[in-house]
Every structure is written in C-alpha cells, then in structure tokens.
C-alpha atoms as a PDB file:
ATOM      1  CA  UNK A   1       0.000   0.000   0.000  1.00  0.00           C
ATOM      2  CA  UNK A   2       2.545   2.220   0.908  1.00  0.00           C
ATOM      3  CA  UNK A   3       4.694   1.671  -2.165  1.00  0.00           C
ATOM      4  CA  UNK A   4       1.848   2.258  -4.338  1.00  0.00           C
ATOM      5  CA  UNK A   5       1.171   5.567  -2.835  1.00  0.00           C
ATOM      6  CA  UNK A   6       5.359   6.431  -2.884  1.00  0.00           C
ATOM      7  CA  UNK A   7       5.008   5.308  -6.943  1.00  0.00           C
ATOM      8  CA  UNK A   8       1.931   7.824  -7.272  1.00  0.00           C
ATOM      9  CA  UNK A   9       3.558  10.604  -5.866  1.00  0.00           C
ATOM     10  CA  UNK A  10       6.724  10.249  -7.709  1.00  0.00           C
ATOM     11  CA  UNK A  11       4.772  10.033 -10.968  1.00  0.00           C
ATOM     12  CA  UNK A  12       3.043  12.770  -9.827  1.00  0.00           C
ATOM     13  CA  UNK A  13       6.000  14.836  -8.962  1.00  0.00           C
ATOM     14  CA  UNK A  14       7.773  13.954 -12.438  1.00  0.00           C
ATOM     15  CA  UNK A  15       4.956  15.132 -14.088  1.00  0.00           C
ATOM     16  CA  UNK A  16       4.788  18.471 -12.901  1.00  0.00           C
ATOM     17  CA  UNK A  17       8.225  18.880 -13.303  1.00  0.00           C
ATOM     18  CA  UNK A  18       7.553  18.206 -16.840  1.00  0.00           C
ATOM     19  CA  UNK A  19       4.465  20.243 -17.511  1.00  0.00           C
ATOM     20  CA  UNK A  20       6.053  22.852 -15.586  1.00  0.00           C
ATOM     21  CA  UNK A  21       9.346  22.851 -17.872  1.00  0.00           C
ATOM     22  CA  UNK A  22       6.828  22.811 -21.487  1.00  0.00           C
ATOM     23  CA  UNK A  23       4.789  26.158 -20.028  1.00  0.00           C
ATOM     24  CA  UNK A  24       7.512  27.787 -18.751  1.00  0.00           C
ATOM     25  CA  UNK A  25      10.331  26.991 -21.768  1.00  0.00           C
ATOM     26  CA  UNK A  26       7.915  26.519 -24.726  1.00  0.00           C
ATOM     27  CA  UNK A  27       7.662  29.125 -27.241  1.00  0.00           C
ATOM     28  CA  UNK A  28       5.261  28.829 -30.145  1.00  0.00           C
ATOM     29  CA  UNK A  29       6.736  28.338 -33.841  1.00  0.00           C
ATOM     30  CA  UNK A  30       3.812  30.248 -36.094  1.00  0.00           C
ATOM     31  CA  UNK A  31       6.335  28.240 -39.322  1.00  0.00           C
ATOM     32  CA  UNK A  32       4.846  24.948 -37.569  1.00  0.00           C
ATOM     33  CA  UNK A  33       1.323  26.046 -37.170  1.00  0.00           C
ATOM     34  CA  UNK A  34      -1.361  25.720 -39.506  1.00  0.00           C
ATOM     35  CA  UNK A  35      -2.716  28.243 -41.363  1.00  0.00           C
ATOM     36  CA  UNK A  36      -5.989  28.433 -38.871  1.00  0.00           C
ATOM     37  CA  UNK A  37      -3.852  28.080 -35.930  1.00  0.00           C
ATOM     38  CA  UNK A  38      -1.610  31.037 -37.721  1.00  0.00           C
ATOM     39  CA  UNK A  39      -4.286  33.348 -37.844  1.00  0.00           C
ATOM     40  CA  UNK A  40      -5.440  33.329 -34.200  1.00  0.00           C
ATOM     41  CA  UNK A  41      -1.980  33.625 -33.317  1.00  0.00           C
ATOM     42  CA  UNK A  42      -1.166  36.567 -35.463  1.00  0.00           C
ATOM     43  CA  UNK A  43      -4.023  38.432 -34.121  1.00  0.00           C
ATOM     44  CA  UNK A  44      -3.629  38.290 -30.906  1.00  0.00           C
ATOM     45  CA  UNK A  45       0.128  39.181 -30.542  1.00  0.00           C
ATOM     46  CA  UNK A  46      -0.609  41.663 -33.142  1.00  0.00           C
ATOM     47  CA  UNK A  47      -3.044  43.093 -30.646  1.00  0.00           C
ATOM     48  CA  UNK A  48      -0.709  43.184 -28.268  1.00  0.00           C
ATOM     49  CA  UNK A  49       2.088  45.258 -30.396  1.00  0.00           C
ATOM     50  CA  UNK A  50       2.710  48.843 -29.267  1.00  0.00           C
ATOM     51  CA  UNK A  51       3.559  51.964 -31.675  1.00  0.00           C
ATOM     52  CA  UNK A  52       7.775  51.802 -31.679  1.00  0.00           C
ATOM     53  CA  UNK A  53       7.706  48.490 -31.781  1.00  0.00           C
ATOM     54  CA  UNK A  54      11.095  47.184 -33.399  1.00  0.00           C
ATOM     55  CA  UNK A  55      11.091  45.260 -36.275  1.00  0.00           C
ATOM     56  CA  UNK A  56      13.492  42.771 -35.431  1.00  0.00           C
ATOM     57  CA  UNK A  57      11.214  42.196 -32.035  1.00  0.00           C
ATOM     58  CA  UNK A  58       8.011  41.750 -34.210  1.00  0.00           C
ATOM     59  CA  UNK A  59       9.506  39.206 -36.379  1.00  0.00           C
ATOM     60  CA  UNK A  60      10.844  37.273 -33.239  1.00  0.00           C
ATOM     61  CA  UNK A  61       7.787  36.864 -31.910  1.00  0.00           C
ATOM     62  CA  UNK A  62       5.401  36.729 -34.877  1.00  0.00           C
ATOM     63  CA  UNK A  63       8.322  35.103 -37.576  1.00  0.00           C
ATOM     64  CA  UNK A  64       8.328  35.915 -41.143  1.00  0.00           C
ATOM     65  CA  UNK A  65       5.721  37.685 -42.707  1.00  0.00           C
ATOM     66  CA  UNK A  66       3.655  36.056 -44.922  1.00  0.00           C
ATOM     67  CA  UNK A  67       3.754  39.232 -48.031  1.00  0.00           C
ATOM     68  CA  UNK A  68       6.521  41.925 -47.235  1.00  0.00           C
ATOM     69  CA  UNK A  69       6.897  45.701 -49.869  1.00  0.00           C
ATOM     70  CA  UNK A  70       8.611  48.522 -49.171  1.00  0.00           C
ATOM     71  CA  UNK A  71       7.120  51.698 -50.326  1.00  0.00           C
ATOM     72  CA  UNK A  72       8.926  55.292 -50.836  1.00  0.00           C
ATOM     73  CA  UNK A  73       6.411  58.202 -49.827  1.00  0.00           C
ATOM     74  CA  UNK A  74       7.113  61.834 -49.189  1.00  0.00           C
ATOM     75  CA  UNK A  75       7.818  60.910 -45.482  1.00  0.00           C
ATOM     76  CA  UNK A  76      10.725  58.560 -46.372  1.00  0.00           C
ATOM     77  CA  UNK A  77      10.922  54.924 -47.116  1.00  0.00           C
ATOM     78  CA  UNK A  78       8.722  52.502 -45.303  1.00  0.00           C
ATOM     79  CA  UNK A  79       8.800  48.285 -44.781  1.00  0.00           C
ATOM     80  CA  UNK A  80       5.181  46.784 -44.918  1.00  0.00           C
ATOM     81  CA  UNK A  81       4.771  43.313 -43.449  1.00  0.00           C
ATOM     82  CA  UNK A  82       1.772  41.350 -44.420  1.00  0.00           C
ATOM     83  CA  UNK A  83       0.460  38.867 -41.640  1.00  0.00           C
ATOM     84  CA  UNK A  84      -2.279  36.312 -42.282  1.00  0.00           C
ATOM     85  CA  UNK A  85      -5.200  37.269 -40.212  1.00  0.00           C
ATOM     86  CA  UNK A  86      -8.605  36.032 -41.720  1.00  0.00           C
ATOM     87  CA  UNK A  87      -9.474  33.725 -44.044  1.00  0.00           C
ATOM     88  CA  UNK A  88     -11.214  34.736 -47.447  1.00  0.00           C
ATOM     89  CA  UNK A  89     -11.129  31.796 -50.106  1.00  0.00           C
ATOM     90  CA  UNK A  90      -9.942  28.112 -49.733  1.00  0.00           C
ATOM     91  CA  UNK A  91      -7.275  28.461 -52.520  1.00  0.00           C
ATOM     92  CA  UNK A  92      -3.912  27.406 -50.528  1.00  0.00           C
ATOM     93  CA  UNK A  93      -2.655  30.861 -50.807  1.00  0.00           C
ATOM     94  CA  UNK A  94      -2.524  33.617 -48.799  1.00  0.00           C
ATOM     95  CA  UNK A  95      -3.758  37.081 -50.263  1.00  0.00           C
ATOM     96  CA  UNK A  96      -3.123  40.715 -49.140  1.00  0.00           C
ATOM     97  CA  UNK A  97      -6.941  40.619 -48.667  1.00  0.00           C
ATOM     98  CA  UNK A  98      -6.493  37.757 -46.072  1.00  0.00           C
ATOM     99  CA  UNK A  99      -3.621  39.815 -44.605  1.00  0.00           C
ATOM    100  CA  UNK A 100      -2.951  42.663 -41.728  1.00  0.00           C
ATOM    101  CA  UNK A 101      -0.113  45.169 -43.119  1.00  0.00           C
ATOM    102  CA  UNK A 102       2.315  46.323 -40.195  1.00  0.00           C
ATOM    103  CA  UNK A 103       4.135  49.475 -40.970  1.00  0.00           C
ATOM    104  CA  UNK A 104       7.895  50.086 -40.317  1.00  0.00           C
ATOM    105  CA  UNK A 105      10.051  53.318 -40.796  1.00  0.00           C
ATOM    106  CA  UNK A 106      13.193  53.200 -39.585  1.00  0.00           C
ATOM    107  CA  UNK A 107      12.824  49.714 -38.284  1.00  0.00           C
ATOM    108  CA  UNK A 108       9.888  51.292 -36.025  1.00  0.00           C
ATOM    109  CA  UNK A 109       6.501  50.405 -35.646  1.00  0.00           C
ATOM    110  CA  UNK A 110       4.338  53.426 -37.242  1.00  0.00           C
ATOM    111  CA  UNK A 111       1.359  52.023 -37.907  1.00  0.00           C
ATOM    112  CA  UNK A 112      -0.665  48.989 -38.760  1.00  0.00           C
ATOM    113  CA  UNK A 113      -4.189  47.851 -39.898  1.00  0.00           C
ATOM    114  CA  UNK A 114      -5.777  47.905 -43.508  1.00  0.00           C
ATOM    115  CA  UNK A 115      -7.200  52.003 -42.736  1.00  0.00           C
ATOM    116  CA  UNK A 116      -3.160  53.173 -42.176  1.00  0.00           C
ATOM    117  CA  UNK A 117      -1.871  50.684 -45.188  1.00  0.00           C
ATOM    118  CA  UNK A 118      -4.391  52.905 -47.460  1.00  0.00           C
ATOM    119  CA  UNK A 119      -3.435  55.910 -46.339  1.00  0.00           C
ATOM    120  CA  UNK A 120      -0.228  55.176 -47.663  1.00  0.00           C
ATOM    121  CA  UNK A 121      -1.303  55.532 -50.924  1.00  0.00           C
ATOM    122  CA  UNK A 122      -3.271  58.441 -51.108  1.00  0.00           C
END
C-alpha cells in the first residue's frame, strides 16, 4: 500500500516537473502552425504590439511575414509586413486581402491595420 502511494507521488511529482518545464520553456513556432492556428496567433500578438515596436522584435515573436513591400512616400521609405489574419477563399494561398499590413520606418513600428496601409497611398 505504501509503495503504491510512494510510486503515485513520484509520478506525480515527475509530471509536474515536466508540464512545468513545457509552459515555462515553450515558445510557439507560427512556421509549424497551420494556417488556422496562424491566424489566431497573429491576431492576438498583433493586438498586443505597441507603436515603436522594433522590427526585429516583431519578427521574433510573430516570424516571417507572410507578403513583405517597401514603399517610398514623401515621409521617407517605409517596410510593410503582411500577416495572415482572416481567411477569405480556400485556394492554398494567402492574399493581401487575407492579410494585416504592419508598418515600419526606420525599423519602427508606425502604424498597422488595412485604414493606415491605405493611407499610404493616397
């Protein structure tokens, strides 16, 4: 009886040792995720971004982009990163439409959403 209970505990003890190691040292790989899983996680660590944001600190924690332009306006030259955020049509590729634009100048977050990416332009 009382080695049975010493066995449980153990096991129990190794096992939140273990779980406690995977939440505490896991980090999420959005190049391993599917594409549904992909857009939860880009929107909400894209909700979570702050104006000034570096762009080597957005790319760490949401990886590569899935579209990327720059763009020259009057203000100076600008990096656009395109991250998969909704889904629009079942055709295995992802389209700007599907996409949130986050805007860089000077490696800086300036601005991001589909309303800011237009203004861009015109």
């Amino acid at each position: 009886m009382l080695k049975g209970f010493l066995i449980a505990i153990v096991g129990f003890i190794i096992y939140a040792v273990i779980a406690g190691s995977v939440l505490t040292f896991h980090t999420a790989n959005p190049e391993n995720m599917t594409w549904r899983e992909r857009e939860v996680f880009n929107r909400k660590y894209i909700g979570r971004l702050a104006l000034g944001s570096e762009r080597e600190e957005v790319l760490r924690l949401l990886g590569p982009p899935d579209l990327s332009e720059a763009v020259r306006t009057a203000e100076g030259e600008l990096m656009v990163l395109f991250y998969r955020t909704h889904h629009v049509t079942s055709d295995g590729v992802t389209t700007r439409n599907e996409t949130t634009p986050l805007i860089f100048r000077a490696d800086k977050l300036i601005a991001w959403g589909d309303t800011a990416y237009r203004d861009l332009s015109g």
